[in-house]
Protein backbone atom coordinates (compact mmCIF):
# COMPACT_ATOMS: atom_id res chain seq x y z
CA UNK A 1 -4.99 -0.66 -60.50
CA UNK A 2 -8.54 0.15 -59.49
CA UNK A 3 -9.45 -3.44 -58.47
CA UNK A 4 -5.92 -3.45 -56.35
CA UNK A 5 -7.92 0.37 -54.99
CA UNK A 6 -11.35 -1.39 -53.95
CA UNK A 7 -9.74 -4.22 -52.47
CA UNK A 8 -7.99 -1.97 -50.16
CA UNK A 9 -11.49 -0.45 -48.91
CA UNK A 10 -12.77 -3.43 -48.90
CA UNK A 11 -10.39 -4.39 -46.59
CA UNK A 12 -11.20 -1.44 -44.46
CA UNK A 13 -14.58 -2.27 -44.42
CA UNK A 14 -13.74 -5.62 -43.58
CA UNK A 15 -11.93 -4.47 -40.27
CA UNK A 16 -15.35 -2.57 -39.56
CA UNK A 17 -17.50 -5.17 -39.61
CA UNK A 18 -15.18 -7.39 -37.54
CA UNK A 19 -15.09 -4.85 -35.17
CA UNK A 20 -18.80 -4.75 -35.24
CA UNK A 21 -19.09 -8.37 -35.00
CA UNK A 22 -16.88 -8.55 -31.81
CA UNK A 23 -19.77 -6.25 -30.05
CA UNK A 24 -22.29 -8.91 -31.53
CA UNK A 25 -20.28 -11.55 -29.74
CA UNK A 26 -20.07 -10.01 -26.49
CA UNK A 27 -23.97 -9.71 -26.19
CA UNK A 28 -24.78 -13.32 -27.78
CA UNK A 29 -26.12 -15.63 -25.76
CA UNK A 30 -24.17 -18.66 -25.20
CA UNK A 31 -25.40 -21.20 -27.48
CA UNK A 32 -25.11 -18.41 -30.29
CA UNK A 33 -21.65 -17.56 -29.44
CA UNK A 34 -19.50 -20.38 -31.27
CA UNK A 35 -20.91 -19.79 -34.86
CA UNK A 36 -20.63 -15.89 -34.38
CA UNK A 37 -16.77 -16.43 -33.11
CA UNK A 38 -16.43 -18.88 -36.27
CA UNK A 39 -18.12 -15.70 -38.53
CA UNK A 40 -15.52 -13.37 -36.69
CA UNK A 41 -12.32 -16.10 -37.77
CA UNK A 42 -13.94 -15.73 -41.54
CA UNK A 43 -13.47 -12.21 -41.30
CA UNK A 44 -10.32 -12.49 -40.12
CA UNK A 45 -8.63 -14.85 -42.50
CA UNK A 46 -11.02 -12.58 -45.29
CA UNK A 47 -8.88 -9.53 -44.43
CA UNK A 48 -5.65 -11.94 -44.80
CA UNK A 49 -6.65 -12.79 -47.93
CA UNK A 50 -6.75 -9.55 -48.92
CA UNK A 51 -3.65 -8.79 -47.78
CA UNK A 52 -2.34 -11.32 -49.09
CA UNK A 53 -3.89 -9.86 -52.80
CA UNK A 54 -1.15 -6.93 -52.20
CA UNK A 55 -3.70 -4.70 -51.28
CA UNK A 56 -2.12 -0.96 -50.25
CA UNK A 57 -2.87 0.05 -46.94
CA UNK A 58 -1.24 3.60 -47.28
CA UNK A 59 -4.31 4.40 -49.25
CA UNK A 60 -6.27 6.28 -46.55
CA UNK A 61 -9.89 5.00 -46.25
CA UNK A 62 -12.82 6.64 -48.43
CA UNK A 63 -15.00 8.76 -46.54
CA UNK A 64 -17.83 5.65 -47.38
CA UNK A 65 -16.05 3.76 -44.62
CA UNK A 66 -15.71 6.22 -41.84
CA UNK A 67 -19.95 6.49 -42.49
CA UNK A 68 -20.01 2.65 -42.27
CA UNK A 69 -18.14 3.16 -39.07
CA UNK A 70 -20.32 5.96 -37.35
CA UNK A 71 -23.16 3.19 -38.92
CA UNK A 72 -21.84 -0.09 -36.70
CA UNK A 73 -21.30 2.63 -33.93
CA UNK A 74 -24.87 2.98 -33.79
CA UNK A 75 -25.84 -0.52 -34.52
CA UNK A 76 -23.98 -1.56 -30.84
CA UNK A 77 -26.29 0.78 -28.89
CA UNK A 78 -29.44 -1.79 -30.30
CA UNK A 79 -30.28 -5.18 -28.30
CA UNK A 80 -28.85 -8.40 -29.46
CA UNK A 81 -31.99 -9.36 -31.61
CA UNK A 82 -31.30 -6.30 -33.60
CA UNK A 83 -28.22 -6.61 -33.95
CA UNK A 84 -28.57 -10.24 -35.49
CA UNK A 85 -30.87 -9.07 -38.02
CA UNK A 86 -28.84 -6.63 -39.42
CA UNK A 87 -25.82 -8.17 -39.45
CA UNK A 88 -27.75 -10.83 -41.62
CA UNK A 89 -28.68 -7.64 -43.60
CA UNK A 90 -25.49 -6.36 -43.84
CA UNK A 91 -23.56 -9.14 -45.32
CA UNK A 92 -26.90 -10.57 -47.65
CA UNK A 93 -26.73 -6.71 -49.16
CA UNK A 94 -23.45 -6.88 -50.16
CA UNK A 95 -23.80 -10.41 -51.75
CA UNK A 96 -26.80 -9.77 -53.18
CA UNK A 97 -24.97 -6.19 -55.03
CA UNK A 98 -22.39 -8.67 -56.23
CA UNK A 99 -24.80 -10.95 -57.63
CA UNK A 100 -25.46 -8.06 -60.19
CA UNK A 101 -21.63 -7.87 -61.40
CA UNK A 102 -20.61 -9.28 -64.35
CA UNK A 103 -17.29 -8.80 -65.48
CA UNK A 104 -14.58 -10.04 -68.06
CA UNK A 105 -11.94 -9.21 -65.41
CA UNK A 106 -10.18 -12.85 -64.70
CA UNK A 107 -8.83 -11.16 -61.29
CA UNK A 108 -12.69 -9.93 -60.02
CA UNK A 109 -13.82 -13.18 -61.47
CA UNK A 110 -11.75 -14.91 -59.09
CA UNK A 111 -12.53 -12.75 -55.93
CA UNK A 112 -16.21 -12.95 -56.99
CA UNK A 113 -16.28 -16.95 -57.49
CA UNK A 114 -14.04 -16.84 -53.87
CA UNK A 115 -17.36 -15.62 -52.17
CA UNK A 116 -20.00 -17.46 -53.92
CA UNK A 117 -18.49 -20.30 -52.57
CA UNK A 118 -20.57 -22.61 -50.25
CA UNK A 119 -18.12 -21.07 -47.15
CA UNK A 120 -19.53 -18.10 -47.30
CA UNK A 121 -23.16 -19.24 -48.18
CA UNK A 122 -23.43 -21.42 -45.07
CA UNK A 123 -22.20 -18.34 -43.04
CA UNK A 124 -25.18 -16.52 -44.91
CA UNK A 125 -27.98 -19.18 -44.47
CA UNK A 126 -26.37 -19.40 -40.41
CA UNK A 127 -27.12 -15.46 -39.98
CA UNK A 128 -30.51 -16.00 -41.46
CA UNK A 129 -31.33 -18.60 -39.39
CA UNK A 130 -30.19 -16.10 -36.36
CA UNK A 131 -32.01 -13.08 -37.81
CA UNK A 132 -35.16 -15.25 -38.48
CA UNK A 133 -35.41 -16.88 -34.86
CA UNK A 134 -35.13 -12.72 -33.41
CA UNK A 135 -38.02 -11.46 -36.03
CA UNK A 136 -40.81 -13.88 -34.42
CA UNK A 137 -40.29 -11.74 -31.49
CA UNK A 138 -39.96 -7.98 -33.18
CA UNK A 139 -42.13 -5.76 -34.81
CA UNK A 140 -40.68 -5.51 -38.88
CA UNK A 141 -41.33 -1.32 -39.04
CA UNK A 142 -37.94 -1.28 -35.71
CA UNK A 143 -36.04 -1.97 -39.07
CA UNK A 144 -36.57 0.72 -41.19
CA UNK A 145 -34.78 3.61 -40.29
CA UNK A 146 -31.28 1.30 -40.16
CA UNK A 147 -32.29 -0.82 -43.37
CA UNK A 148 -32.54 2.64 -45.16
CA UNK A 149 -29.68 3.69 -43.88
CA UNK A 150 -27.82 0.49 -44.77
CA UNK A 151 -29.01 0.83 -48.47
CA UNK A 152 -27.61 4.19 -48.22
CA UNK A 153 -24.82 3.14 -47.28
CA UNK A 154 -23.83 0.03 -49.99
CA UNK A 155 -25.15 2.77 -52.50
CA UNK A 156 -22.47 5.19 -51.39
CA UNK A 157 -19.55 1.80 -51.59
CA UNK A 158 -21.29 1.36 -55.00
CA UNK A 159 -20.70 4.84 -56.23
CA UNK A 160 -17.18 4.53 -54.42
CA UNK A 161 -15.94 1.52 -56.43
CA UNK A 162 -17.53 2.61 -59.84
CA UNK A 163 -15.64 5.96 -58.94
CA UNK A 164 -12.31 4.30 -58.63
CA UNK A 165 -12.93 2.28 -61.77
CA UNK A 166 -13.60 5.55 -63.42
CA UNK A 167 -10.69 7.50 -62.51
CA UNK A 168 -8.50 3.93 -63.47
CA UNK A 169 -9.92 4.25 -67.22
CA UNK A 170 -9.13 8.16 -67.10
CA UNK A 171 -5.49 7.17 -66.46
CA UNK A 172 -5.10 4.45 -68.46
């Protein structure tokens, strides 16, 4: 089932940006440090979820996600201001991709109505909140080289999912 397939790298991608936003929480400042440990628990019970869903981890991750991975690699090296700014970007991306989907699939529905819920849109307005305090102090041009490369990036999980929907219809 192809939405059973991008579950499953979502999943993986899931782990990557929990990994990613463990670094983030080892440079944070103090009074930053509770909300990004509460973002990290959402990730965490996120991936549960998904397991929960019946995802199948045997499926070995699409090459998208080891990219993403060599991506958040290079994100760490950056200072903390950075790195709040583009995990904002990161996560508003993705939601912003899913905005665009409309689908008669009850199943997606669900999973897309799961993460338009106002959980996950006070996490969103929190990062933004973190990412706008850093910009007063950078210069908007340090963000284009890794905002391309994140666009890349979501266009390649695009391509990826639309892929596995593709090759579900072929074998249907």
């Amino acid at each position: 089932m192809a939405i059973a397939r991008w579950l499953t790298q979502l999943y993986y991608f899931d782990e990557l940006m929990m990994r990613f936003q463990l670094g983030i929480l080892r440079q944070a400042p103090r009074e930053h440090r509770v909300l990004l440990a509460q973002i990290v628990l959402n990730m965490v019970e996120e991936m549960d979820w998904l397991l929960s869903q019946g995802i199948d981890l045997s499926d070995p991750p699409d090459p998208s996600r080891q990219t993403y991975q060599a991506f958040f690699q290079d994100l760490q090296r950056l200072p903390y201001s950075h790195l709040t700014v583009m995990h904002w970007a990161t996560h508003q991306v993705f939601m912003d991709a899913l905005k665009t989907l409309d689908t008669p699939d009850e199943r997606l529905q669900a999973i897309l109505e799961r993460w338009a819920d106002g959980e996950f849109g006070a996490i969103l307005y929190d990062l933004a909140v973190l990412a706008d305090e850093a910009l007063e102090h950078l210069d908007l041009s340090e963000f284009d080289a890794p905002l391309n490369r994140l666009f890349d990036l979501e266009d390649s999980s695009w391509e990826m999912a639309l892929r596995i929907a593709e090759e579900a219809d072929q074998d249907s």
